[in-house]
C-alpha atoms as a PDB file:
ATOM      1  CA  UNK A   1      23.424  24.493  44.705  1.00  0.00           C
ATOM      2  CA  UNK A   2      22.991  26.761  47.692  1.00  0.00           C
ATOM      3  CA  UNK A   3      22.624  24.268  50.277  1.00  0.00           C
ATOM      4  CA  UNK A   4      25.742  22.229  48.546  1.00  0.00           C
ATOM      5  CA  UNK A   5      27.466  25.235  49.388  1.00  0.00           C
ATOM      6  CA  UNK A   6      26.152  25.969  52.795  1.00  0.00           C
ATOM      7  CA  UNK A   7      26.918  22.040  53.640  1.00  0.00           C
ATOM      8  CA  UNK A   8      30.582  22.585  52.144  1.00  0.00           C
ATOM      9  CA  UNK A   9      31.542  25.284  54.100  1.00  0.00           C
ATOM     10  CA  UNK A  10      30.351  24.193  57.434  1.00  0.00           C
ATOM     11  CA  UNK A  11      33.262  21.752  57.094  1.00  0.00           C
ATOM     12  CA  UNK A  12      36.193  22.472  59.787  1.00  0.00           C
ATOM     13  CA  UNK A  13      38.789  19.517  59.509  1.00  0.00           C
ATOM     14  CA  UNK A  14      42.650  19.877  58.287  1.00  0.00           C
ATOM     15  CA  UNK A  15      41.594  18.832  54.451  1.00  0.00           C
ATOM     16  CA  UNK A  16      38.485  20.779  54.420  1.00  0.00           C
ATOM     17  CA  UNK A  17      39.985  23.382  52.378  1.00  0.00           C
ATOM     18  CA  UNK A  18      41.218  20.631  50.065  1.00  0.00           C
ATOM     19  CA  UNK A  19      37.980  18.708  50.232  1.00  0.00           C
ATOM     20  CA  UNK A  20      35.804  22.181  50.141  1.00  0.00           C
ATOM     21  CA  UNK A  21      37.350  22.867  46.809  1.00  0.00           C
ATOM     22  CA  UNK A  22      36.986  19.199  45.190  1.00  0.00           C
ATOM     23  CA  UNK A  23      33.390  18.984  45.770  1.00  0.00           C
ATOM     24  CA  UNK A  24      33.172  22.576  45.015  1.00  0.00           C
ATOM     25  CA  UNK A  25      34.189  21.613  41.515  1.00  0.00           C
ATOM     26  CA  UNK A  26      32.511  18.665  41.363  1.00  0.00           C
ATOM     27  CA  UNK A  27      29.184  20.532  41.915  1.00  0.00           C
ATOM     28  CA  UNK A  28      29.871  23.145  39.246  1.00  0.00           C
ATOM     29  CA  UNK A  29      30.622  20.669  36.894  1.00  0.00           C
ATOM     30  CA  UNK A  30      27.643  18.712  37.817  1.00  0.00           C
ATOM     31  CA  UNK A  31      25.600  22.112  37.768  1.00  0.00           C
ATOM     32  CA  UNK A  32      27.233  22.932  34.224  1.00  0.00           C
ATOM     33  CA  UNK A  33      25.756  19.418  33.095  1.00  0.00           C
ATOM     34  CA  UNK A  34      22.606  19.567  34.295  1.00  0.00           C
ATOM     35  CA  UNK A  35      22.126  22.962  32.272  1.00  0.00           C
ATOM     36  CA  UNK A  36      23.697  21.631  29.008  1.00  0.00           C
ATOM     37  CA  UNK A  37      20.635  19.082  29.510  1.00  0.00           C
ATOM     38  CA  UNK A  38      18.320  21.557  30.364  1.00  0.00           C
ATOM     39  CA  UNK A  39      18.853  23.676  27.296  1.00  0.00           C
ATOM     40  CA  UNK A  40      19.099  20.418  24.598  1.00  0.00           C
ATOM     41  CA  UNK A  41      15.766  19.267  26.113  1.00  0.00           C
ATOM     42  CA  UNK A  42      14.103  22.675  25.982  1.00  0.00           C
ATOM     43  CA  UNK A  43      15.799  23.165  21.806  1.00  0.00           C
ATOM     44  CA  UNK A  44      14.350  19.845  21.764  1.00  0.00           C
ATOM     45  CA  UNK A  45      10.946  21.042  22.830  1.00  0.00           C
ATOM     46  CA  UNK A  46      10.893  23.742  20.403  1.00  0.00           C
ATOM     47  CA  UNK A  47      12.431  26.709  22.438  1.00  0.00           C
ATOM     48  CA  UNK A  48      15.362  29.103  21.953  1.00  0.00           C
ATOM     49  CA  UNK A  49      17.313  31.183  24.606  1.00  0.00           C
ATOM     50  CA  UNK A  50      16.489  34.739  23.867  1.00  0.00           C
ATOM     51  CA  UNK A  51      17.736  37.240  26.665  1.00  0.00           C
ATOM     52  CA  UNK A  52      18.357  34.959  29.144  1.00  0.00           C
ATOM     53  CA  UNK A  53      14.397  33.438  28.749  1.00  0.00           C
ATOM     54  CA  UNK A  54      13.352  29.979  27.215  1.00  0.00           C
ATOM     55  CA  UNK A  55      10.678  31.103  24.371  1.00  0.00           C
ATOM     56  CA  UNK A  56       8.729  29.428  22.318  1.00  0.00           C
ATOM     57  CA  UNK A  57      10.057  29.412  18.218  1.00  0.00           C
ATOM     58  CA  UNK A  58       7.025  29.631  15.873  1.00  0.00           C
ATOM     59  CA  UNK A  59       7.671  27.565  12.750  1.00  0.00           C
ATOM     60  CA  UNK A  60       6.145  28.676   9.651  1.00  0.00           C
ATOM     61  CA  UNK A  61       4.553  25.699   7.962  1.00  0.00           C
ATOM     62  CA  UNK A  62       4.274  25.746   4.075  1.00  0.00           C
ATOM     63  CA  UNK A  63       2.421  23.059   2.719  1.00  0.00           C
ATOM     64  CA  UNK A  64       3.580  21.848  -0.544  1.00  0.00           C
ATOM     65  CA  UNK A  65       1.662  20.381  -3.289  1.00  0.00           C
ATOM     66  CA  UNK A  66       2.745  16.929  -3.673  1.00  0.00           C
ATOM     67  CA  UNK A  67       4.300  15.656  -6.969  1.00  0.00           C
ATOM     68  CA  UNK A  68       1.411  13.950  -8.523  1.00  0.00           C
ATOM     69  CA  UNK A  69       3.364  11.982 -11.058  1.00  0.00           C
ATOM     70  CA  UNK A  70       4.811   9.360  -8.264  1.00  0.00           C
ATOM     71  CA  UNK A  71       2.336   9.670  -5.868  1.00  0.00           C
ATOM     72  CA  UNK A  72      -1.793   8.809  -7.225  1.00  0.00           C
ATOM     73  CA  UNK A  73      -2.219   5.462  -8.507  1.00  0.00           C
ATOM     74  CA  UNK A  74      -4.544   7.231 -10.876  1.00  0.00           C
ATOM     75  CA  UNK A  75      -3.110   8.631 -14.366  1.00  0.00           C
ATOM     76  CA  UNK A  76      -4.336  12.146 -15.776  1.00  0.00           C
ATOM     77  CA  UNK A  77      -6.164  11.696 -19.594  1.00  0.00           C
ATOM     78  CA  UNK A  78      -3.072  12.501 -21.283  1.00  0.00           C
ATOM     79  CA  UNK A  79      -0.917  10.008 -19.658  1.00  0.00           C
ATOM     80  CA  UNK A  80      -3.586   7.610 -20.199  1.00  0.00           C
ATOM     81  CA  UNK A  81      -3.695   9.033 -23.870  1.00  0.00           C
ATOM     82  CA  UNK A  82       0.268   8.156 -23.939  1.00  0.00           C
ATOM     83  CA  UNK A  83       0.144   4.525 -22.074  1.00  0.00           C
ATOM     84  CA  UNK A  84      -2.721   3.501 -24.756  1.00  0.00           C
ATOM     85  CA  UNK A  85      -1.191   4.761 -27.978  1.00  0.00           C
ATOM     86  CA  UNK A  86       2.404   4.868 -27.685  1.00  0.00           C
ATOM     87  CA  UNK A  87       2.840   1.818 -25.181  1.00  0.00           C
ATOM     88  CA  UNK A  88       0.369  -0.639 -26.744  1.00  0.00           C
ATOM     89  CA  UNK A  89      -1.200  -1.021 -23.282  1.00  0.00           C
ATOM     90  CA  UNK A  90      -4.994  -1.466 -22.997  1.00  0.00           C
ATOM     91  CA  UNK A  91      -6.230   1.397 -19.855  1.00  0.00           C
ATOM     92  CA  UNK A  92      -9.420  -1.251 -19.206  1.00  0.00           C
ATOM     93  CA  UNK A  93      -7.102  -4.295 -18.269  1.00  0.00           C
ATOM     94  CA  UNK A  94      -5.851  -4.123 -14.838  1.00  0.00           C
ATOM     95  CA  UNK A  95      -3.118  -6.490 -15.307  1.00  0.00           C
ATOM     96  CA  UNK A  96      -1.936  -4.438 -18.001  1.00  0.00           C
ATOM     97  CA  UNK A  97      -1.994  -1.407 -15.926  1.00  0.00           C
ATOM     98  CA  UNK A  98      -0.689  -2.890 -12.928  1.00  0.00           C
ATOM     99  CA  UNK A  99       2.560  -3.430 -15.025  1.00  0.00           C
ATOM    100  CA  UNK A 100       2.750   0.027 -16.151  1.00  0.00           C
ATOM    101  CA  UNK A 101       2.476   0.679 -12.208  1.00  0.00           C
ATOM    102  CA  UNK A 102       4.768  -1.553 -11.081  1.00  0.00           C
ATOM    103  CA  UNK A 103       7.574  -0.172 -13.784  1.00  0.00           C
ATOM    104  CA  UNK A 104       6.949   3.020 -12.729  1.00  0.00           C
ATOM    105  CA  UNK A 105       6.813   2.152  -8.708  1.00  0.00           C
ATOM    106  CA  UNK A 106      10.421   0.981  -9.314  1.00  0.00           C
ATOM    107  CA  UNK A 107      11.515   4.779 -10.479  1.00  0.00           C
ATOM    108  CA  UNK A 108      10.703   4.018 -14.155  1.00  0.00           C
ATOM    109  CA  UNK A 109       9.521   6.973 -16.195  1.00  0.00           C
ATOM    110  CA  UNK A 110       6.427   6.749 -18.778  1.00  0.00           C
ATOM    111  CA  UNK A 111       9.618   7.766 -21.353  1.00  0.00           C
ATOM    112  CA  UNK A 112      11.386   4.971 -20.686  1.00  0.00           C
ATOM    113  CA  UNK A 113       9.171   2.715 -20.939  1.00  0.00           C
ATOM    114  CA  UNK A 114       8.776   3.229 -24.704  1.00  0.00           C
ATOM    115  CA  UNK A 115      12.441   1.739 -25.305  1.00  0.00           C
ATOM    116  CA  UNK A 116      12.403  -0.485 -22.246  1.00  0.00           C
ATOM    117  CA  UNK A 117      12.705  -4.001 -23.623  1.00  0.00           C
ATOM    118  CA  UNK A 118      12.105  -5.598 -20.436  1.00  0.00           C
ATOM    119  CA  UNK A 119       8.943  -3.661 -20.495  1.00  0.00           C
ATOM    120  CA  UNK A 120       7.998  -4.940 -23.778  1.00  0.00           C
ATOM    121  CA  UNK A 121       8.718  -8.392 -23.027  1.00  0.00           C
ATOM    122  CA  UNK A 122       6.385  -8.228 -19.735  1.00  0.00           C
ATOM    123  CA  UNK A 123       3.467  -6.158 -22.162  1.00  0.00           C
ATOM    124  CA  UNK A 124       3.746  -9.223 -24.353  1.00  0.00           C
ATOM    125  CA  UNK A 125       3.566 -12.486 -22.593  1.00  0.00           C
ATOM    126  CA  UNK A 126       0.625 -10.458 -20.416  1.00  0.00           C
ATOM    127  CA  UNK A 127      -1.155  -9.596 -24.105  1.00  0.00           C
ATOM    128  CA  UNK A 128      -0.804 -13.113 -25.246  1.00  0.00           C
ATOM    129  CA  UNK A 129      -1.634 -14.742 -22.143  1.00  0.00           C
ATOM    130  CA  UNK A 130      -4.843 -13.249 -22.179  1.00  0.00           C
ATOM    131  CA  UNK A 131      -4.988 -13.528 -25.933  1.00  0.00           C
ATOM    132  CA  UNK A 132      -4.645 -17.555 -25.312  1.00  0.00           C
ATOM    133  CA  UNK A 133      -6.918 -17.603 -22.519  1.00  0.00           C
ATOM    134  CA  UNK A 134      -9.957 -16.216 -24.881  1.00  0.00           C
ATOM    135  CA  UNK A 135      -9.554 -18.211 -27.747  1.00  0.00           C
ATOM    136  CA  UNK A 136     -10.105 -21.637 -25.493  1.00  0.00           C
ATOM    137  CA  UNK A 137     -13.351 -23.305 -25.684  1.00  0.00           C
ATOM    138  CA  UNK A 138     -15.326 -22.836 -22.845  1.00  0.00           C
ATOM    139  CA  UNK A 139     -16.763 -25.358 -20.390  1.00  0.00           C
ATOM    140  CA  UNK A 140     -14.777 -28.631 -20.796  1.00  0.00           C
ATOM    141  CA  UNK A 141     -12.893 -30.925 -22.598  1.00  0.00           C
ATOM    142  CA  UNK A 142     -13.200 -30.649 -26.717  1.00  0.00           C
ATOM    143  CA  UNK A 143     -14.093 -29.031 -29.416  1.00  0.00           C
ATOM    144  CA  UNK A 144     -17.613 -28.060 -28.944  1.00  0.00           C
ATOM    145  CA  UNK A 145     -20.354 -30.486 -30.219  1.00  0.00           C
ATOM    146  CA  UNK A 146     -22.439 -30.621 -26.756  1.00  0.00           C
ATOM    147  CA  UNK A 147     -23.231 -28.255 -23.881  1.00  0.00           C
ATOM    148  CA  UNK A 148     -20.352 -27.229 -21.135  1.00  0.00           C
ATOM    149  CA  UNK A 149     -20.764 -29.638 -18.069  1.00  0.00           C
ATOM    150  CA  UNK A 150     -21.346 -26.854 -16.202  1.00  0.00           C
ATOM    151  CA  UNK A 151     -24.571 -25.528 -17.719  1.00  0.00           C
ATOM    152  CA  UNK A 152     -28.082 -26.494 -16.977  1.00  0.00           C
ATOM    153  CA  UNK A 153     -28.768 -27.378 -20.412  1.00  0.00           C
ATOM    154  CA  UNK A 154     -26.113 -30.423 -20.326  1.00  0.00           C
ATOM    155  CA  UNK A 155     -27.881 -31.998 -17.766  1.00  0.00           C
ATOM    156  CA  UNK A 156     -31.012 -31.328 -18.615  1.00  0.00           C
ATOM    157  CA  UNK A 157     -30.296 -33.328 -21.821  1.00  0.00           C
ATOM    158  CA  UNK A 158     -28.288 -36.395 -19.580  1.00  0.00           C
ATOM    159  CA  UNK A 159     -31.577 -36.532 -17.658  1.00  0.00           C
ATOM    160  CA  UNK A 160     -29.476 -36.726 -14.215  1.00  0.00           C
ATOM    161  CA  UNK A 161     -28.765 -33.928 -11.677  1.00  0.00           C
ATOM    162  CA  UNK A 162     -25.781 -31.589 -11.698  1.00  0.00           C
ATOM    163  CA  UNK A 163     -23.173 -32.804  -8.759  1.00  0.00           C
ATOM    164  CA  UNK A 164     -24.025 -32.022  -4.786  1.00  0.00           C
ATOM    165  CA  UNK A 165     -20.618 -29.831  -4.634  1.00  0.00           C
ATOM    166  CA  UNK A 166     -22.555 -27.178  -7.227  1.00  0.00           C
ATOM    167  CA  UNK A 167     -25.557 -26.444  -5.546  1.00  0.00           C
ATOM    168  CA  UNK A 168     -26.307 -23.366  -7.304  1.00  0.00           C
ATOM    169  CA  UNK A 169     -26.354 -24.978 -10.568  1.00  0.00           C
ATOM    170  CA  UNK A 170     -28.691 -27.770  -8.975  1.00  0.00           C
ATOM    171  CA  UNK A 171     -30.884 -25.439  -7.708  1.00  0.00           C
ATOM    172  CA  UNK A 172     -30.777 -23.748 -11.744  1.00  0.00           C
ATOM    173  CA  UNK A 173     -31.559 -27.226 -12.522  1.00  0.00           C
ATOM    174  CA  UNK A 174     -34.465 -27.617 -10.838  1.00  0.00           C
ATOM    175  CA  UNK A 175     -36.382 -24.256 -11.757  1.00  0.00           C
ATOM    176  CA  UNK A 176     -35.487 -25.259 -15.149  1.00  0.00           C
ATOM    177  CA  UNK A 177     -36.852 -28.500 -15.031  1.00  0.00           C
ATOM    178  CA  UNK A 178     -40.416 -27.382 -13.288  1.00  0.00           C
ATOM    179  CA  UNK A 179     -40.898 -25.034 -15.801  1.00  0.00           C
ATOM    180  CA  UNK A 180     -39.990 -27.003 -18.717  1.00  0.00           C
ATOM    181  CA  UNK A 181     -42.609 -30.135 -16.920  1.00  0.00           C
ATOM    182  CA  UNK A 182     -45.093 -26.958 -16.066  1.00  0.00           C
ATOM    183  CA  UNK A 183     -45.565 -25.752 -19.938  1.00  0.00           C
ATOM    184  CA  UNK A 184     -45.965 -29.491 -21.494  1.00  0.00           C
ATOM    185  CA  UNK A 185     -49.592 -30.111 -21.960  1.00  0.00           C
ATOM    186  CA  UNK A 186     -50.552 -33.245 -19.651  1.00  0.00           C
ATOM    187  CA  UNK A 187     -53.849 -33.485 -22.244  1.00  0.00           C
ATOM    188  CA  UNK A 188     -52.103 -33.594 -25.348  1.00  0.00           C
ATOM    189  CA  UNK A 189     -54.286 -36.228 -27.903  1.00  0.00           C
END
């Protein structure tokens, strides 16, 4: 701001006294700006004014334990203990729990879910789903009777090879059938 100054009062003209004081003004507001600035980027930075002096504030960190209820995708033995007995829900089946998980992602509590008929409805279809999907035969068409078309054993007894889009039950096929042709006697009277 010095040399502002020095270049505003080397002025000699009829208005310089006018002009001297408009750009006088202008420069102190500009100054008073510039410092405003100053100080929110230094706050900014992490410093306070103390005696005239930009220092550095030291914040005091506290590190909190986090909430483990909403947080871990993991549940502690007695909330497993409570999803089991009082919720009907089986802690091996990942479906199962991934309902309990998505119920309680949405801000549900284990509570609520004991009265929570949407909850219920969602346990249910998953239980008989999977109820439905065990009691069907496996392996094909029917009630039993033969082998599954996907064994070796089916077409072992057809006599013809398994189809070229399953070639690791071909190649189950084939050991089978060498060591089935190895243990037959060739000398048999």
């Amino acid at each position: 701001m010095s040399k502002l100054n020095e270049v505003i009062d080397s002025l000699n003209n009829e208005n310089a006294e006018e002009l001297k004081e408009t750009l006088k003004a202008e420069a102190l507001a500009k100054d008073k700006e510039n410092s405003r600035l100053y100080a929110r980027a230094k706050k900014a930075e992490g410093f306070e004014l103390k005696e005239g002096k930009w220092i550095k504030k030291e914040f005091k960190t506290e590190i909190k334990p986090e909430d483990k209820t909403d947080k871990t995708d993991e549940f502690d033995y007695g909330k497993k203990a409570f999803i089991n007995q009082a919720l009907g829900v089986k802690i091996n089946d990942p479906e199962q729990i991934a309902l309990v998980k998505d119920y309680l992602g949405n801000g549900k509590k284990l509570e609520d879910l004991l009265d929570n008929r949407h909850f219920k409805n969602d346990l249910k279809d998953i239980q008989d789903n999977q109820a439905a999907k065990s009691a069907m035969p496996q392996g094909g068409r029917g009630s039993g009777g033969g082998s599954a078309k996907d064994t070796v054993d089916y077409y072992l007894s057809k006599g013809e090879m398994p189809p070229a889009d399953k070639p690791e039950l071909r190649r189950e096929y084939v050991n089978e059938r060498y060591k089935r042709e190895k243990s037959v006697s060739h000398f048999a009277k």
